[in-house]
Protein backbone atom coordinates (compact mmCIF):
# COMPACT_ATOMS: atom_id res chain seq x y z
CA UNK A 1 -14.51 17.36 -5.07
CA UNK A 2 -13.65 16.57 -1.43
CA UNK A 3 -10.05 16.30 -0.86
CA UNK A 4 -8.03 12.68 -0.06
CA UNK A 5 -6.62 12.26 2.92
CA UNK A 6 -2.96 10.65 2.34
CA UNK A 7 -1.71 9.22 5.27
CA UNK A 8 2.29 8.82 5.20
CA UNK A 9 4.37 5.74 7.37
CA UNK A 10 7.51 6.41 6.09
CA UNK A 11 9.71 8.08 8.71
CA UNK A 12 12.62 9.12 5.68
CA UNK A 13 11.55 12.39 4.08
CA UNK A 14 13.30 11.71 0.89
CA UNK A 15 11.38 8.30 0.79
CA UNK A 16 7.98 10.09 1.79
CA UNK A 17 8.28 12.74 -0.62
CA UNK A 18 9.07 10.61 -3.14
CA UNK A 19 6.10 8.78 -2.41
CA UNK A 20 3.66 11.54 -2.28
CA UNK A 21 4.62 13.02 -5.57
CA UNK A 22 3.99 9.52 -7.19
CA UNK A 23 0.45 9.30 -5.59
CA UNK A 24 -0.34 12.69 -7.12
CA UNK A 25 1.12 12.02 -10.56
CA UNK A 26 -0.51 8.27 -10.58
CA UNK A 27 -3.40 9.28 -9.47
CA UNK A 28 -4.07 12.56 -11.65
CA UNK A 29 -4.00 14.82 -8.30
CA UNK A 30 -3.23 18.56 -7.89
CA UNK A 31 -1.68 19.24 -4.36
CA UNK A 32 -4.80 21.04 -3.62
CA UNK A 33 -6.50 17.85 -4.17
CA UNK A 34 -5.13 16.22 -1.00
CA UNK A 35 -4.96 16.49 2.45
CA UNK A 36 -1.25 15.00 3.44
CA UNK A 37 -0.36 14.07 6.85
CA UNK A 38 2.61 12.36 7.70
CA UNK A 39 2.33 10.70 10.56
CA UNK A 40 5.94 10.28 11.38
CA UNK A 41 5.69 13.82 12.31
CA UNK A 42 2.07 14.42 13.12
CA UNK A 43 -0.72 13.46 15.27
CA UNK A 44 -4.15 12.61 13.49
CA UNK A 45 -6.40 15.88 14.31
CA UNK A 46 -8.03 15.31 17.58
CA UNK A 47 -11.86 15.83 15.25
CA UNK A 48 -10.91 14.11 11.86
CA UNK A 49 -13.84 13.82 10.16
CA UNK A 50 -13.46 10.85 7.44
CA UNK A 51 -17.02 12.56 5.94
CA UNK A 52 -15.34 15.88 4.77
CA UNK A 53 -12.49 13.39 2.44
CA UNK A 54 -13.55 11.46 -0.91
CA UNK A 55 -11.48 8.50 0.35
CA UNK A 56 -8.33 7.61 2.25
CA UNK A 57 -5.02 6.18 0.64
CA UNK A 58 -2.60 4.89 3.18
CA UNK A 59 1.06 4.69 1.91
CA UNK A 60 3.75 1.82 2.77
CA UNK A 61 6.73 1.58 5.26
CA UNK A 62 9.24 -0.19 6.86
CA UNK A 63 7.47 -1.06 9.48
CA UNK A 64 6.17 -5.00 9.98
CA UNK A 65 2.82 -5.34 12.38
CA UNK A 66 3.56 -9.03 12.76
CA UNK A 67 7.10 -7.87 14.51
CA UNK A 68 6.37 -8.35 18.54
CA UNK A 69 5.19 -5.64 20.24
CA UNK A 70 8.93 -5.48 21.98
CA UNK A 71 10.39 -4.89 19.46
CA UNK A 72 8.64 -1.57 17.81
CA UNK A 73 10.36 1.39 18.64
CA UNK A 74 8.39 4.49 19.93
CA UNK A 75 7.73 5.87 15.98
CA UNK A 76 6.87 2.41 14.72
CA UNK A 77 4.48 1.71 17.75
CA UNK A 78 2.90 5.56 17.35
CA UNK A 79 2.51 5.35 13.44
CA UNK A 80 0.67 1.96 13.69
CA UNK A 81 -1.43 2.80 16.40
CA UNK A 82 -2.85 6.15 14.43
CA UNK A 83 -3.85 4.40 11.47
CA UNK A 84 -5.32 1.46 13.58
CA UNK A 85 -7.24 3.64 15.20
CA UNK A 86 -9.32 4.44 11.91
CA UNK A 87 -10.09 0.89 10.39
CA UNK A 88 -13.09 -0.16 12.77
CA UNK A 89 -14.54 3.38 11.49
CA UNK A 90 -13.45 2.80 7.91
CA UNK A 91 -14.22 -1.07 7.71
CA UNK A 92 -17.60 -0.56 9.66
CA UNK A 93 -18.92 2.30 7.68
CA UNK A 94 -17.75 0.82 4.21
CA UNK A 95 -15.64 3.86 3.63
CA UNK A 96 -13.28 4.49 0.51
CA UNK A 97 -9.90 3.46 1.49
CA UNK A 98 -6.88 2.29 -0.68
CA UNK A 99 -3.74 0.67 1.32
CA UNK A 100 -0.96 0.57 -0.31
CA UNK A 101 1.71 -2.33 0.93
CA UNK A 102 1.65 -1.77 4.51
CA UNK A 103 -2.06 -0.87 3.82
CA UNK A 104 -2.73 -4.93 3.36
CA UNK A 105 -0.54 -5.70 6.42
CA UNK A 106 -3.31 -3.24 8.47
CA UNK A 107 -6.15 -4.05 6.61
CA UNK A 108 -5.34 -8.18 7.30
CA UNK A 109 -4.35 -7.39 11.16
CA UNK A 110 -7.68 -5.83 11.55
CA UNK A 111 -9.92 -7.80 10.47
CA UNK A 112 -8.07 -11.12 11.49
CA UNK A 113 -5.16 -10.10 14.14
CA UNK A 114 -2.23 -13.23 13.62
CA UNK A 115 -3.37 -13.28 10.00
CA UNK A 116 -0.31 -11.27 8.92
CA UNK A 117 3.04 -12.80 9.50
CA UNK A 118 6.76 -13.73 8.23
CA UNK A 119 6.09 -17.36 7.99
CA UNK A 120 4.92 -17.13 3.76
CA UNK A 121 5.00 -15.53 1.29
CA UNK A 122 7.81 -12.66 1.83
CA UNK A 123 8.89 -11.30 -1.30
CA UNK A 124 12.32 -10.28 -2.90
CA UNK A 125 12.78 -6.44 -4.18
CA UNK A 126 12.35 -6.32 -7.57
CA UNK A 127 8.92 -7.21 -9.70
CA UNK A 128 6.33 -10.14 -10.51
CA UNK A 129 4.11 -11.23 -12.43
CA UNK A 130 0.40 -11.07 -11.10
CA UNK A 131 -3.32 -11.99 -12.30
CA UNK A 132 -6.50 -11.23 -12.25
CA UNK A 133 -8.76 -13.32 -10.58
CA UNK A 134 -12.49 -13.18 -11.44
CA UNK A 135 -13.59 -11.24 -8.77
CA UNK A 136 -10.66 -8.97 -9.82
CA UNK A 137 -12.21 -8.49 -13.63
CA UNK A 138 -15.06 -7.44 -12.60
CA UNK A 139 -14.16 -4.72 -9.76
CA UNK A 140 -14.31 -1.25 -11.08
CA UNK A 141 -11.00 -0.24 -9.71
CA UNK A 142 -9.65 -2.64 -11.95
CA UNK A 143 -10.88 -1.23 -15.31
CA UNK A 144 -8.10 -1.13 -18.06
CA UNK A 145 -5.72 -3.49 -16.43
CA UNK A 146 -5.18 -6.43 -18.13
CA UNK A 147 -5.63 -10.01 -16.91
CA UNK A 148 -1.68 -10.10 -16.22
CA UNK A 149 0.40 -7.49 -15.14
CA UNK A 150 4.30 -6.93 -13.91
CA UNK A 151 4.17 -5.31 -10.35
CA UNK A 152 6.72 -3.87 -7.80
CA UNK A 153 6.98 -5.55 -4.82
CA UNK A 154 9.43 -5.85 -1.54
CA UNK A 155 7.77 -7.13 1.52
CA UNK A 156 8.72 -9.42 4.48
CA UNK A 157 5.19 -10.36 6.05
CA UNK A 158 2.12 -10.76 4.19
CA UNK A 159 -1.10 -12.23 4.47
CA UNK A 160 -1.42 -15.92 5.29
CA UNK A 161 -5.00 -16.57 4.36
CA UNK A 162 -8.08 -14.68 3.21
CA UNK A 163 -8.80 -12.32 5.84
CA UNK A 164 -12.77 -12.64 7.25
CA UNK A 165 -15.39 -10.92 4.97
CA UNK A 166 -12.57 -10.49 2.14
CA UNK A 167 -12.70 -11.15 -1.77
CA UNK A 168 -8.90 -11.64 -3.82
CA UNK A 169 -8.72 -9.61 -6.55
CA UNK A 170 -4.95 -10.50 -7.53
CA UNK A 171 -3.05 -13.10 -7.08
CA UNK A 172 0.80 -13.97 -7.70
CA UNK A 173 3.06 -16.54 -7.57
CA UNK A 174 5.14 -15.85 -4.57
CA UNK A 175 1.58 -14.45 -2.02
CA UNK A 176 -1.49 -15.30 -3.38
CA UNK A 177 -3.04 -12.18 -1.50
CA UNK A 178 -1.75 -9.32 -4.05
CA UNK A 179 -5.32 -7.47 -3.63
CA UNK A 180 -7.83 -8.28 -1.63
CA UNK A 181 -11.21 -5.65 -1.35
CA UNK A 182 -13.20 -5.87 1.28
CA UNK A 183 -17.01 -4.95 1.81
CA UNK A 184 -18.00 -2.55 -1.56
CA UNK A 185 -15.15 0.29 -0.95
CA UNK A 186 -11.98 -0.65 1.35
CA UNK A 187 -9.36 -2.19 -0.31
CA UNK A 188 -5.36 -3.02 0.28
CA UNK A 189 -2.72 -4.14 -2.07
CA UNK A 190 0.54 -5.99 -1.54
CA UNK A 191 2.48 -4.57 -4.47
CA UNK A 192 3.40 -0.57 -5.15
CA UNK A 193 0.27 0.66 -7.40
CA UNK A 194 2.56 3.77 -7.51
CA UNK A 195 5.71 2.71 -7.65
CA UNK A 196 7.84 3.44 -11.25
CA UNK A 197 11.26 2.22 -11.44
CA UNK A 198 12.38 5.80 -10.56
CA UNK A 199 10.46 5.76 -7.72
CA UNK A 200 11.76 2.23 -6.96
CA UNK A 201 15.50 3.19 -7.62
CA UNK A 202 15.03 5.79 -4.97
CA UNK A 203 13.69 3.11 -2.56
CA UNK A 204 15.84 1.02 -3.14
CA UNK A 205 19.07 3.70 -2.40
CA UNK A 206 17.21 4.62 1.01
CA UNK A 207 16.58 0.80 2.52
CA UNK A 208 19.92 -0.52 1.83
CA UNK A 209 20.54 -1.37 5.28
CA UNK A 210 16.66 -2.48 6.50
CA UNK A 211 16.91 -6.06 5.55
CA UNK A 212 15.08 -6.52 2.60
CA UNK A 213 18.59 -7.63 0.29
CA UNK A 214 22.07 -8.01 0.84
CA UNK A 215 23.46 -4.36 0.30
CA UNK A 216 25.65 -5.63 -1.72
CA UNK A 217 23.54 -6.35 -4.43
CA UNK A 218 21.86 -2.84 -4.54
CA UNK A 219 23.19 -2.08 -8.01
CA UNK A 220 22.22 -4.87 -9.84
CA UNK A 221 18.76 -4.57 -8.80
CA UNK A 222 18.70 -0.74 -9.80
CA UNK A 223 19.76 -2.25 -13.33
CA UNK A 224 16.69 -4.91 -13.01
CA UNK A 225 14.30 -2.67 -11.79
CA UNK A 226 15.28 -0.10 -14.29
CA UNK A 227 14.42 -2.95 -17.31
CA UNK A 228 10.77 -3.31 -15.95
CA UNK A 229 7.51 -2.61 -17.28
CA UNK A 230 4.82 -1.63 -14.56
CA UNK A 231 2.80 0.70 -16.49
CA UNK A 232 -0.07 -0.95 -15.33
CA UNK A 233 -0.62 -0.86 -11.21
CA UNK A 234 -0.92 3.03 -11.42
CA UNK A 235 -4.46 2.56 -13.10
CA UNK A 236 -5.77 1.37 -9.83
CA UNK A 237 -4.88 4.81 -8.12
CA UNK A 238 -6.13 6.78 -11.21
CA UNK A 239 -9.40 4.58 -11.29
CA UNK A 240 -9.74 4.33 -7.48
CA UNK A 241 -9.65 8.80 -7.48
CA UNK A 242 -11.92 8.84 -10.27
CA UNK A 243 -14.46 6.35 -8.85
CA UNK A 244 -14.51 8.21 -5.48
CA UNK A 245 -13.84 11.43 -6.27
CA UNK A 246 -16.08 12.46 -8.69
């Protein structure tokens, strides 16, 4: 099997980490089945070669590219840019690619830019119910998740309308855009397909201060998150590695 290339956004280690080791345990990888590169620290190599990977999966971050250009800081501005920079190749050539929150935000700005915005469908930290549309029941990368499923979410842009050349796979009551695929193989989701409600505890702890909930209310979500059942999302990383990377 080719390795995945797992590109990281999220400039807190803890955060990134925490991340990474629920991509690999969701998605039934070994470390040696990855390529990681974080591009907080690193630069993309200079001859990346999307050909010698099974697929990319692009992780989320704090980061918003509806925010004006003025006010990205260096990192933000440098992070975006990289994984910009591979979409026309990835959306032109049809290649396997799984974004995962900020994944939709690039996925939508590409294809449509002004698509993604603050002006609907923001959601609250914490979970929600989403469904299956019909072009969601029939996509492979769907497979043993059910028409209805509880999802982790946290966002404060999302995508405004259906993005050119795109097909909805889930929907929800707060975005309808949960999961949109587009062409045969690339494909972005709103929600966390990897996040647990460990792995949301932890997120929760580290972007306390970024704006997403009143600080103050921190513990009580820890206690709602905690109460959740989101077995479900992960089977889109475990089914998206074993359709590509077989």
């Amino acid at each position: 099997m080719k390795p995945f290339l797992i590109l990281q956004l999220r400039p807190e280690t803890e955060a990134a980490d925490n991340e990474f080791a629920a991509f690999l345990a969701k998605g039934g990888l070994a470390p040696g089945d990855v390529h990681r590169i974080r591009l907080d620290l690193d630069d993309l190599p200079a001859d990346l070669d999307l050909d010698r990977y099974s697929g990319v999966i692009v992780g989320g971050g704090p980061g918003c590219v509806s925010d004006p250009e003025d006010e990205k800081d260096a990192l933000e501005k440098h992070i975006e840019d990289a994984i910009m920079g591979l979409m026309p190749e990835i959306c032109g050539r049809d290649l396997a690619f799984l974004g995962c929150c900020y994944g939709i935000g690039i996925l939508g700005h590409h294809l449509s830019p002004g698509i993604v915005s603050k002006a609907a469908y923001g959601e609250p930290v914490g979970a929600v119910d989403c469904s299956l549309t019909d072009d969601g029941r029939a996509d492979p990368l769907m497979a043993g998740v059910p028409a209805h499923f509880r999802a982790f979410v946290g966002h404060k842009e999302a995508v405004q309308a259906l993005p050119p050349g795109t097909v909805r796979l889930v929907a929800s009551e707060p975005t309808p855009f949960q999961m949109l695929r587009f062409g045969s193989n690339v494909y972005a989701t709103q929600f966390h397909p990897e996040a647990d409600a460990a792995g949301f505890e932890t997120r929760i702890h580290i972007y306390k201060h970024k704006g997403y909930f009143p600080p103050e209310t921190a513990a009580a979500l820890i206690e709602t998150v905690r109460g959740e059942d989101v077995r479900y999302p992960e089977l889109i990383l475990r089914n998206f590695v074993a359709r590509y990377g077989g």
